[in-house]
PDB file of N, CA and C in Angstrom:
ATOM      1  N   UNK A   1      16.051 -37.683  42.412  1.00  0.00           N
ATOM      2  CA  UNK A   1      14.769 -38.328  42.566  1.00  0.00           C
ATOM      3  C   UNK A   1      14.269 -38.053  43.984  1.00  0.00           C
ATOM      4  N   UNK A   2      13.083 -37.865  44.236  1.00  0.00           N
ATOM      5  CA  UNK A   2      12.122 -37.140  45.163  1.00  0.00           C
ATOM      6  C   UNK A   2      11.279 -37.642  45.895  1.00  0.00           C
ATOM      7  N   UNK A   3      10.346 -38.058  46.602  1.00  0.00           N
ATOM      8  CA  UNK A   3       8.856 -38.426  46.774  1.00  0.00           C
ATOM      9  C   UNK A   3       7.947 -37.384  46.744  1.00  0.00           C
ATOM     10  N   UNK A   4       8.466 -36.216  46.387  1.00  0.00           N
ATOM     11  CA  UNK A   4       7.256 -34.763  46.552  1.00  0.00           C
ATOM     12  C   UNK A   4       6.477 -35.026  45.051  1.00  0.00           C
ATOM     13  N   UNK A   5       5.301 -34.370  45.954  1.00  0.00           N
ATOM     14  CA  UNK A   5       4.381 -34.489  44.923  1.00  0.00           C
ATOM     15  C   UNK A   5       2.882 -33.795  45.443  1.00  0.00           C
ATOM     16  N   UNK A   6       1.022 -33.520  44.446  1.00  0.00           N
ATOM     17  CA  UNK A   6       0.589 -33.430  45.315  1.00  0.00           C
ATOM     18  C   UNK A   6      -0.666 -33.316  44.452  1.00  0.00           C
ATOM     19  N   UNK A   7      -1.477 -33.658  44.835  1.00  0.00           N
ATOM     20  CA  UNK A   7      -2.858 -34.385  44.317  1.00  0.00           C
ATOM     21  C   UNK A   7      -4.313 -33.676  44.338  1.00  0.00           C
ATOM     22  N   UNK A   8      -4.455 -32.188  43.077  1.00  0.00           N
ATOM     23  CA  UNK A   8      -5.428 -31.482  43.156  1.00  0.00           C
ATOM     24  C   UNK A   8      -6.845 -32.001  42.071  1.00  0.00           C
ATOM     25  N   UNK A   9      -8.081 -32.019  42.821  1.00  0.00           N
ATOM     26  CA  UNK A   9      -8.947 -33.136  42.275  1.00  0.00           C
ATOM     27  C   UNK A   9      -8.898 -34.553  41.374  1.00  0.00           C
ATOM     28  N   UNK A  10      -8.221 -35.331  42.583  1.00  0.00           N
ATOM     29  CA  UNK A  10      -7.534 -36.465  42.061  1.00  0.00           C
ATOM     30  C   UNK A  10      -6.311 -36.660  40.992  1.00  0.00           C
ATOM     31  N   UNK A  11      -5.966 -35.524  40.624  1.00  0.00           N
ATOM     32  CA  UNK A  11      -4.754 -35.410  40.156  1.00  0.00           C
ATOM     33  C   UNK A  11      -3.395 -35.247  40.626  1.00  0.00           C
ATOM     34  N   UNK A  12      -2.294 -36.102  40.680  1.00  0.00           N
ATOM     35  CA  UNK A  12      -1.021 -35.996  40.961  1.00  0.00           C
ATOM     36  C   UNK A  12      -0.381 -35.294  40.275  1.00  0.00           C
ATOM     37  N   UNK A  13       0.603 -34.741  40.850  1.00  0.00           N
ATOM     38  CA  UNK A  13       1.882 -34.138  40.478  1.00  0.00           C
ATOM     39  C   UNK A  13       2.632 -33.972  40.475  1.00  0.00           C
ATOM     40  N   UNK A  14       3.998 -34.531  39.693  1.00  0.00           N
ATOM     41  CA  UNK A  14       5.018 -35.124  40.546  1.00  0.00           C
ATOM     42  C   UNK A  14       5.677 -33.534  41.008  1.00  0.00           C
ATOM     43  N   UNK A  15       6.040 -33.280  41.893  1.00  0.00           N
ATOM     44  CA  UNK A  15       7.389 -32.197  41.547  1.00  0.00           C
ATOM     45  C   UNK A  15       8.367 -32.753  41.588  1.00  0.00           C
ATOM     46  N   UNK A  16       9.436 -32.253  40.617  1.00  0.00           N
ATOM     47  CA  UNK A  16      10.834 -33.066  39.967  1.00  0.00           C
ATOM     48  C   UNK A  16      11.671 -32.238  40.843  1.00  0.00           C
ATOM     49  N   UNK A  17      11.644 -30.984  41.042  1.00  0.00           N
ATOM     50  CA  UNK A  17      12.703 -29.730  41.727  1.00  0.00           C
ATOM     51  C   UNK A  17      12.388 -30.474  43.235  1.00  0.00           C
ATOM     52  N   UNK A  18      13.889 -30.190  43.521  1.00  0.00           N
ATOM     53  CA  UNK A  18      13.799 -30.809  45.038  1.00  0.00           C
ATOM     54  C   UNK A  18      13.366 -29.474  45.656  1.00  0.00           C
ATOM     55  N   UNK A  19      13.136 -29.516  46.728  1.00  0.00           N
ATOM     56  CA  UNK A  19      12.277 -28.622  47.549  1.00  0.00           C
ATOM     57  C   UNK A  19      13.484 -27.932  48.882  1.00  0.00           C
ATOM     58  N   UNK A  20      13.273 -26.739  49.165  1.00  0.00           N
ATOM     59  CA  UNK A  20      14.116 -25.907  49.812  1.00  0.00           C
ATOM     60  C   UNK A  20      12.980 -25.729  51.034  1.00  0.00           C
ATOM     61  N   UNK A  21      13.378 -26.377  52.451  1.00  0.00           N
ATOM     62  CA  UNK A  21      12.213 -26.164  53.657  1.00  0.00           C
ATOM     63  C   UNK A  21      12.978 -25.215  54.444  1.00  0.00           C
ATOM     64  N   UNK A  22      12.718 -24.022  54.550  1.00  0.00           N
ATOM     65  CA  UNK A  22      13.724 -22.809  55.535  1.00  0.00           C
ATOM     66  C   UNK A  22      13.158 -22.513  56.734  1.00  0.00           C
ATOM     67  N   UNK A  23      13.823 -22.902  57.953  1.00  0.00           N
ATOM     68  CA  UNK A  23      12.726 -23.125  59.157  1.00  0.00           C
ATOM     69  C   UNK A  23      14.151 -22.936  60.529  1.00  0.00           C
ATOM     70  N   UNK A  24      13.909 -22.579  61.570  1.00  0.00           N
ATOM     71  CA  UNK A  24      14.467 -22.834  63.155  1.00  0.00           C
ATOM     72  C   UNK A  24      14.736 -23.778  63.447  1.00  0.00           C
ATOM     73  N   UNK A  25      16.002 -24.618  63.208  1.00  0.00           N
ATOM     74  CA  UNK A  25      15.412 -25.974  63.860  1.00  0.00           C
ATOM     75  C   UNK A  25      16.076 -26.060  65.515  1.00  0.00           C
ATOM     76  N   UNK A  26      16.082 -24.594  66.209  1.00  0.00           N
ATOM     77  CA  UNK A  26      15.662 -23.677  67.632  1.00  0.00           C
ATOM     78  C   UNK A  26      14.527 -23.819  68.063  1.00  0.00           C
ATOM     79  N   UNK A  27      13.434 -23.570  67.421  1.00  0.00           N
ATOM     80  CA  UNK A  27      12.263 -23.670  67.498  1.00  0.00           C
ATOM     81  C   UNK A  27      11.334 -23.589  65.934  1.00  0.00           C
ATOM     82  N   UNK A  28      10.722 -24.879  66.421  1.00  0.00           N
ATOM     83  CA  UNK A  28      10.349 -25.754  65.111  1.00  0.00           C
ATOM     84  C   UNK A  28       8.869 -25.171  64.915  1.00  0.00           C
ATOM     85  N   UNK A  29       7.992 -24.150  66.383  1.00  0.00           N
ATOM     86  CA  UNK A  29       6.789 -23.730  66.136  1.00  0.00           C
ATOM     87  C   UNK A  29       6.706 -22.677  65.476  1.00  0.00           C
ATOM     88  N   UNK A  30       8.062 -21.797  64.690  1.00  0.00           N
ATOM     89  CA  UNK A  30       8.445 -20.867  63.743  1.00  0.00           C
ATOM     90  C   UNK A  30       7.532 -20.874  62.682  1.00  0.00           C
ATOM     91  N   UNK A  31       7.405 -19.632  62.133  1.00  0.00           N
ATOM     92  CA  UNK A  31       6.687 -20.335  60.359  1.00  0.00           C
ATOM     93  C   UNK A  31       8.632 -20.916  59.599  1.00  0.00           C
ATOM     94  N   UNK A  32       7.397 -21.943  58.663  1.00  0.00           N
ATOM     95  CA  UNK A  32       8.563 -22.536  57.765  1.00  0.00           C
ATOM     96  C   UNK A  32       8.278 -21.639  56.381  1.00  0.00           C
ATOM     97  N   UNK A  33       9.256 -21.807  55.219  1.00  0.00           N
ATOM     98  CA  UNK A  33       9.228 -21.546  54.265  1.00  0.00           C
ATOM     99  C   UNK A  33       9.708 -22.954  53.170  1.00  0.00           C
ATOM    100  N   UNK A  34       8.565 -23.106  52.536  1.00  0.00           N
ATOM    101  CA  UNK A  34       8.807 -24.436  51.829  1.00  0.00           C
ATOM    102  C   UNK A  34       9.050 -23.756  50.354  1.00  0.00           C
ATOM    103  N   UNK A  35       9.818 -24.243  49.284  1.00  0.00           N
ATOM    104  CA  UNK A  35      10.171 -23.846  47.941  1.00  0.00           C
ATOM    105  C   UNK A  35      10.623 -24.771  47.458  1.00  0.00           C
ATOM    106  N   UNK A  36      10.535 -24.344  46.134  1.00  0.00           N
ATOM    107  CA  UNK A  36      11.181 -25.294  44.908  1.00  0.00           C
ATOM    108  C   UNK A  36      12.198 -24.382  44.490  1.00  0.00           C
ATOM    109  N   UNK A  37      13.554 -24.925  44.777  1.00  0.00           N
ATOM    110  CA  UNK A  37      14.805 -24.910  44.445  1.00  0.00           C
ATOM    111  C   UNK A  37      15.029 -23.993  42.991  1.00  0.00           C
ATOM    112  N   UNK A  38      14.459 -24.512  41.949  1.00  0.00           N
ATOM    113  CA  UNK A  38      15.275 -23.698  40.874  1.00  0.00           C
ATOM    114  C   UNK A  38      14.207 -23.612  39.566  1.00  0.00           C
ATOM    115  N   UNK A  39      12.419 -23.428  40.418  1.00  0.00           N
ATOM    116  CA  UNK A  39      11.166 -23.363  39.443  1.00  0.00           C
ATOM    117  C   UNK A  39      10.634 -22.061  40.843  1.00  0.00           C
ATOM    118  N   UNK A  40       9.930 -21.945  39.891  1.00  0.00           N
ATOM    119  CA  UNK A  40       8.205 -21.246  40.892  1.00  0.00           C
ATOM    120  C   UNK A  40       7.152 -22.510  41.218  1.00  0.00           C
ATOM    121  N   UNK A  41       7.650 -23.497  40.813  1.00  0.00           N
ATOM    122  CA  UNK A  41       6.586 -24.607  40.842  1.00  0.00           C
ATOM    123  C   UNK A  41       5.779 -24.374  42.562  1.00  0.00           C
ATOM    124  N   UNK A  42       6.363 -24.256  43.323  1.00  0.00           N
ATOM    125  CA  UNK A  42       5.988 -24.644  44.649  1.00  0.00           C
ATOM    126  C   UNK A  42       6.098 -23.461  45.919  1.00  0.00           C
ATOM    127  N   UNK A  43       5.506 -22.535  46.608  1.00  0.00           N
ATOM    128  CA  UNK A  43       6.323 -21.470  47.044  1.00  0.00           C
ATOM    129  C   UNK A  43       4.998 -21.538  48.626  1.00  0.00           C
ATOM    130  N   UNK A  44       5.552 -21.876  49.641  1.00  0.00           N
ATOM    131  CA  UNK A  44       4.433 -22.221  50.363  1.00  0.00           C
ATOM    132  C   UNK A  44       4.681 -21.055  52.146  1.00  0.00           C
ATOM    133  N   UNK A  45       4.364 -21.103  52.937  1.00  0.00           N
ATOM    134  CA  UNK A  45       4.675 -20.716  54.396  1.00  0.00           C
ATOM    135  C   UNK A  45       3.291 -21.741  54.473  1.00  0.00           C
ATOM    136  N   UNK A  46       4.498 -22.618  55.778  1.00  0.00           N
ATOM    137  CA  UNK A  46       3.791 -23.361  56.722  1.00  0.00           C
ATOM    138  C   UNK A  46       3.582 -23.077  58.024  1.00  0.00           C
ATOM    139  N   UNK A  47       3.151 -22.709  59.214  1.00  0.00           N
ATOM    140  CA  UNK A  47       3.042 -21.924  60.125  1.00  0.00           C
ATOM    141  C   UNK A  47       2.303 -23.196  61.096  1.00  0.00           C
ATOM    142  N   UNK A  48       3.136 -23.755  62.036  1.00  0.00           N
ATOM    143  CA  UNK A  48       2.549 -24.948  62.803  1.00  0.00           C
ATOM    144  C   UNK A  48       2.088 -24.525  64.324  1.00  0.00           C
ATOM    145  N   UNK A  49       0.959 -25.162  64.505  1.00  0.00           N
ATOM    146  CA  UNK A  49       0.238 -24.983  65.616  1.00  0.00           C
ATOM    147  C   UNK A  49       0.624 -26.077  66.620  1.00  0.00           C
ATOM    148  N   UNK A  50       1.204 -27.234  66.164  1.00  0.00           N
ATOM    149  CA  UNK A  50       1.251 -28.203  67.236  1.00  0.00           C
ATOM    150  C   UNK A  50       2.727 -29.143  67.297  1.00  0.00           C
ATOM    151  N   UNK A  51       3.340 -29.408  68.271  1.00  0.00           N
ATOM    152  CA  UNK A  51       4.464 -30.218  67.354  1.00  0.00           C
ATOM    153  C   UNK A  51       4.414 -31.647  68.020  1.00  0.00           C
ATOM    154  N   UNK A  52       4.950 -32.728  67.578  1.00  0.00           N
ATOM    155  CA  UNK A  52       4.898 -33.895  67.925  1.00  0.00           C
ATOM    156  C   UNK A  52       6.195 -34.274  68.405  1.00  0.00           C
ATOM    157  N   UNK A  53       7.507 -34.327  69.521  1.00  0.00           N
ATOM    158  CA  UNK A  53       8.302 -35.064  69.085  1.00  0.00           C
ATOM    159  C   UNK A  53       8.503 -36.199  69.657  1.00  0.00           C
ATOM    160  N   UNK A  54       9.429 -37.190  68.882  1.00  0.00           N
ATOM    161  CA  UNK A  54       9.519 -38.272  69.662  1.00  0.00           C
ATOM    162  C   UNK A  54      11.021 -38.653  69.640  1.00  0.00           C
ATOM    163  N   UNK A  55      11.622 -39.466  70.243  1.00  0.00           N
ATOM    164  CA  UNK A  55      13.391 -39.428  70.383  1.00  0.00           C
ATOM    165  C   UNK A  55      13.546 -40.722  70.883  1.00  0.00           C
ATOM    166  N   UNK A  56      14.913 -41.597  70.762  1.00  0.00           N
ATOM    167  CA  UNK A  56      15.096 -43.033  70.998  1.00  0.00           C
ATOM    168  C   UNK A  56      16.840 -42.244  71.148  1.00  0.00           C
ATOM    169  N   UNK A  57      17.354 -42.864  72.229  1.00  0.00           N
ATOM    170  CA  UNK A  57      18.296 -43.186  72.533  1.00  0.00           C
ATOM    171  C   UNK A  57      18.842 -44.088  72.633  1.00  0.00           C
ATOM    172  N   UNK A  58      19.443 -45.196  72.092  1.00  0.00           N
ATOM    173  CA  UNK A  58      19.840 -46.559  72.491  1.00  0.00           C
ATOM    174  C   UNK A  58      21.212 -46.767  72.155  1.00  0.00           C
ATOM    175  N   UNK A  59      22.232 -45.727  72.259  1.00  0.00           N
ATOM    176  CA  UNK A  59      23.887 -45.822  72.041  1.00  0.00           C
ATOM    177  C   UNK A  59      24.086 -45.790  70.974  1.00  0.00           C
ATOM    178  N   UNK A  60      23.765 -47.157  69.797  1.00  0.00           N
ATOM    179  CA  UNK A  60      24.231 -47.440  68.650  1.00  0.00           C
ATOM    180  C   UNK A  60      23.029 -46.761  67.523  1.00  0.00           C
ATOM    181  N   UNK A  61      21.266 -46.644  68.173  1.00  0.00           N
ATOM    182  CA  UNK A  61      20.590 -46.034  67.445  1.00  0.00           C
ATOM    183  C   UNK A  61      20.172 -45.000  67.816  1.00  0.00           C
ATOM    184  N   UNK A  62      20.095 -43.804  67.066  1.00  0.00           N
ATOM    185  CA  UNK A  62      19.292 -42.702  67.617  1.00  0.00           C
ATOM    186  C   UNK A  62      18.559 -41.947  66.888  1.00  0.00           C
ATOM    187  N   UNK A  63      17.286 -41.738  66.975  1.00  0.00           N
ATOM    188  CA  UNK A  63      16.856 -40.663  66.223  1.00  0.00           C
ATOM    189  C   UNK A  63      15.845 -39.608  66.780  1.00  0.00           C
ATOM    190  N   UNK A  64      15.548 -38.909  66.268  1.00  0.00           N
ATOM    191  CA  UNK A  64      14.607 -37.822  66.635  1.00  0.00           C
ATOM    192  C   UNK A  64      14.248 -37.042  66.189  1.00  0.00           C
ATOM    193  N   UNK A  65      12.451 -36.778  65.737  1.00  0.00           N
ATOM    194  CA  UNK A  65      11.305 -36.666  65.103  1.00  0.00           C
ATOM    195  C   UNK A  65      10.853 -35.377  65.383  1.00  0.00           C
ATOM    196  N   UNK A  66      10.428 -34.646  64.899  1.00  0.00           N
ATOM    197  CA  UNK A  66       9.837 -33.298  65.467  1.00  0.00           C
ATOM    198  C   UNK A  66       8.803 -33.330  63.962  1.00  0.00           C
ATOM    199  N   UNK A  67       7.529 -33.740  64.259  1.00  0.00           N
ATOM    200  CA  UNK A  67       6.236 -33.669  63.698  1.00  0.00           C
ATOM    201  C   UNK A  67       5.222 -32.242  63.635  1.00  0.00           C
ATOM    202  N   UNK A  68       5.471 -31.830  62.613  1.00  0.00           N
ATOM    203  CA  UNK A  68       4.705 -30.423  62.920  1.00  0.00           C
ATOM    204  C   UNK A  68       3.680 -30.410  62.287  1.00  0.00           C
ATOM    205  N   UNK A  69       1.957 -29.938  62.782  1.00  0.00           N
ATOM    206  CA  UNK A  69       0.944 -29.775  62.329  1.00  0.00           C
ATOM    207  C   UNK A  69       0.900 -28.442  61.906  1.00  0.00           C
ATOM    208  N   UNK A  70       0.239 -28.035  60.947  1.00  0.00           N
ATOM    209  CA  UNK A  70       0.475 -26.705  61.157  1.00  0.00           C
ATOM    210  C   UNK A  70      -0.740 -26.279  59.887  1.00  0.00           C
ATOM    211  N   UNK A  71      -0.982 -24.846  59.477  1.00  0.00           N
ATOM    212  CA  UNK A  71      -0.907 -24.171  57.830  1.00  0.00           C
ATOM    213  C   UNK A  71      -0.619 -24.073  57.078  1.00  0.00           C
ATOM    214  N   UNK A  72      -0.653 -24.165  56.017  1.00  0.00           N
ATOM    215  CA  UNK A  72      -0.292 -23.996  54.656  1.00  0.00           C
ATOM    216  C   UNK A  72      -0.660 -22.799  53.760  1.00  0.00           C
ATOM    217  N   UNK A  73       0.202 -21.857  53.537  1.00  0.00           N
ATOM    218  CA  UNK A  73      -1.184 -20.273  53.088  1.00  0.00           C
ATOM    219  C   UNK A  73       0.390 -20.960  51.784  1.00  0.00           C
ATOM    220  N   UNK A  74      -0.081 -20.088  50.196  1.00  0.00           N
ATOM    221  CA  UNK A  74       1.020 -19.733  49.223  1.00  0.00           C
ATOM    222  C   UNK A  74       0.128 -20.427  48.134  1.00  0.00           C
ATOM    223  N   UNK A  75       0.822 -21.036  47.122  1.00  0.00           N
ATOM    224  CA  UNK A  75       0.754 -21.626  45.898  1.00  0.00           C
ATOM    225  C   UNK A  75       1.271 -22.987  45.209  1.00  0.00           C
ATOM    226  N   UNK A  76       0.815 -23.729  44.759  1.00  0.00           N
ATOM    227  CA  UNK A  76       1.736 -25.092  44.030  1.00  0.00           C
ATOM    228  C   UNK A  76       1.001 -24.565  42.671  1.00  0.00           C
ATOM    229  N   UNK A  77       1.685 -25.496  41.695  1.00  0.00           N
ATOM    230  CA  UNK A  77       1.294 -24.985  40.033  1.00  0.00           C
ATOM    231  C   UNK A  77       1.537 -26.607  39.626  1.00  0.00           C
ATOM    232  N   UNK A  78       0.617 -26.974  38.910  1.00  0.00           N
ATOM    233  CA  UNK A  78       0.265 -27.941  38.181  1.00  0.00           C
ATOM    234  C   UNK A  78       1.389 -28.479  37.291  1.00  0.00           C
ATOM    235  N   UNK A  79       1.075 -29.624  36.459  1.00  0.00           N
ATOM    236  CA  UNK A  79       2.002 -29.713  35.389  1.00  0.00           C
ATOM    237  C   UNK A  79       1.529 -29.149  34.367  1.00  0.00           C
ATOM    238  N   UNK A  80       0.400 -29.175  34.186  1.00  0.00           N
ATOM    239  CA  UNK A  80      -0.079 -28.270  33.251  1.00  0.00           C
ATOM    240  C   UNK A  80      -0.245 -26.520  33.356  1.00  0.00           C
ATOM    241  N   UNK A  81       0.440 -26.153  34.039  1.00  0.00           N
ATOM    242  CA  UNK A  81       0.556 -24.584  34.244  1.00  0.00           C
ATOM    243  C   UNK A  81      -0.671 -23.795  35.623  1.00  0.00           C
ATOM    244  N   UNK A  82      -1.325 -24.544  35.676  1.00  0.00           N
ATOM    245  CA  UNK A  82      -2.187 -24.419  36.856  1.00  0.00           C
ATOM    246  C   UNK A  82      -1.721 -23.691  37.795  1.00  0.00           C
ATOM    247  N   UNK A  83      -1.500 -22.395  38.400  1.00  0.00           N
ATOM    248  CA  UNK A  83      -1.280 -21.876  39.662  1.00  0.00           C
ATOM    249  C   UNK A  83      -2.582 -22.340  40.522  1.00  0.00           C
ATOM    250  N   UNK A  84      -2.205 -23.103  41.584  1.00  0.00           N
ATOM    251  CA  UNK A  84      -3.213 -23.450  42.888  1.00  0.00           C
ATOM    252  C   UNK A  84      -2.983 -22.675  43.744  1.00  0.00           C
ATOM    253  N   UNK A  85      -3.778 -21.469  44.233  1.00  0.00           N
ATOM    254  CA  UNK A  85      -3.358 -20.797  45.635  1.00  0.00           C
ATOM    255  C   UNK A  85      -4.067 -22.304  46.752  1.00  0.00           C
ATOM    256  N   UNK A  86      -3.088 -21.870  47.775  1.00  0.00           N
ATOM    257  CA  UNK A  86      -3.465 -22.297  49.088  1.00  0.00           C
ATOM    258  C   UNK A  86      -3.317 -21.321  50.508  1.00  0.00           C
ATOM    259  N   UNK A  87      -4.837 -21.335  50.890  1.00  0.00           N
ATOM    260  CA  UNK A  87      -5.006 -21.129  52.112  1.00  0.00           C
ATOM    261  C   UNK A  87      -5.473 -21.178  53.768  1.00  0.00           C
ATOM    262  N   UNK A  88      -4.315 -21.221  53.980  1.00  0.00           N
ATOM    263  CA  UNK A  88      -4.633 -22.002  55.743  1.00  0.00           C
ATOM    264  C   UNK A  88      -5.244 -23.466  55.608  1.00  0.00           C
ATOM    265  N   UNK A  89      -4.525 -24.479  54.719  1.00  0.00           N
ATOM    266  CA  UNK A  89      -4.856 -25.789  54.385  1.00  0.00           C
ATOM    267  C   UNK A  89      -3.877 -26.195  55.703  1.00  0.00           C
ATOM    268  N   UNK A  90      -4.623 -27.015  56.307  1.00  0.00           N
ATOM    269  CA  UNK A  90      -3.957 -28.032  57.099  1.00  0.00           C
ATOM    270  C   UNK A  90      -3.407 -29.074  56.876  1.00  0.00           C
ATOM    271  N   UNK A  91      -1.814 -29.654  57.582  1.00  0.00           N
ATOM    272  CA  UNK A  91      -0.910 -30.310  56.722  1.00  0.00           C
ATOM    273  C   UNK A  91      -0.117 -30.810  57.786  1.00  0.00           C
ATOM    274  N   UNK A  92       1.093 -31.351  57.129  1.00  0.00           N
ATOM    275  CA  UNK A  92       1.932 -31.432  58.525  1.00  0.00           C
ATOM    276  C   UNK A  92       3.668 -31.445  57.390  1.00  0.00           C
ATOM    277  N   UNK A  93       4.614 -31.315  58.620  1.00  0.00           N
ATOM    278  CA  UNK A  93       5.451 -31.156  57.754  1.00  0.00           C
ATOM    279  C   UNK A  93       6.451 -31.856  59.154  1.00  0.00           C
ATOM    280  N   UNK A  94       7.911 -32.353  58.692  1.00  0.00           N
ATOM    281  CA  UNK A  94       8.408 -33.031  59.821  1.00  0.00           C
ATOM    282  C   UNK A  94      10.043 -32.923  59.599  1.00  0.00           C
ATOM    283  N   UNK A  95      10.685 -33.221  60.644  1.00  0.00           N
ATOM    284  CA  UNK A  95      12.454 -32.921  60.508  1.00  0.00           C
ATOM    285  C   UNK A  95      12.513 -34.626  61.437  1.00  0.00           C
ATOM    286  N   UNK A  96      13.513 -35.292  60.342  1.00  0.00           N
ATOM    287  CA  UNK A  96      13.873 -36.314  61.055  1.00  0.00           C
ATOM    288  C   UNK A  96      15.548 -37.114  60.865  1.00  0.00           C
ATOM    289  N   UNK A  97      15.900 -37.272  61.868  1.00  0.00           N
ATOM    290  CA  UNK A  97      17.092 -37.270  62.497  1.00  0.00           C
ATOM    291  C   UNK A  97      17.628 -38.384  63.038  1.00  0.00           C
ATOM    292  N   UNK A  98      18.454 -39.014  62.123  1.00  0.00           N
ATOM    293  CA  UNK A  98      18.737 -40.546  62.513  1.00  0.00           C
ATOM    294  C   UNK A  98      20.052 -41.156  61.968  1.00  0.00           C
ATOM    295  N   UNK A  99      20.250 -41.906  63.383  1.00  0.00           N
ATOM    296  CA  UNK A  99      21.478 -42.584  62.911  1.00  0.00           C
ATOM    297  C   UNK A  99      21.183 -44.018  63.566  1.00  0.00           C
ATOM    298  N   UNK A 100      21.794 -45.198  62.470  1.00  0.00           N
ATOM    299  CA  UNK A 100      22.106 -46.625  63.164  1.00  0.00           C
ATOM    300  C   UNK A 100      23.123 -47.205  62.351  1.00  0.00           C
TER     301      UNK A 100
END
């Protein structure tokens, strides 16, 4: 079970395939490669222009955020068979890192 999903003229969609994000996490202003695991459902390059991070140190909690704005160029496909190209849609995509 997932929270991906994605909403073309008011329509949702769940995607059920968990999603494969292939990225630097060296450097996070890399293009990413976003996919669906074991469909064509989803096949994206995200390419970020800006990054956000933020970090907490406190011994027992820690985490740390790296927020990326970025592009979106590729394809998602409907439940109903719909191929959606996408290009240079603005988005954000994020790596987060936590322990308490």
């Amino acid at each position: 079970m997932n929270e991906n999903g994605f909403v073309v003229d008011g329509r949702v969609t769940k995607i059920h395939d968990d999603l494969n994000f292939e990225y630097d996490p060296a450097d996070f202003m890399r293009p990413w490669r976003i996919r669906t695991r074991e469909t064509d459902q989803v096949n994206l390059l995200f390419e970020p222009f800006f990054e956000r991070v933020a970090r907490t140190d406190a011994l027992v909690v820690r985490s740390e955020v790296h927020q990326m704005i970025g592009r979106f160029s590729g394809w998602v496909t409907t439940e109903a068979g719909e191929r959606i190209a996408i290009e240079r849609m603005v988005g954000w995509a994020e790596e987060h890192r936590a322990r308490w």
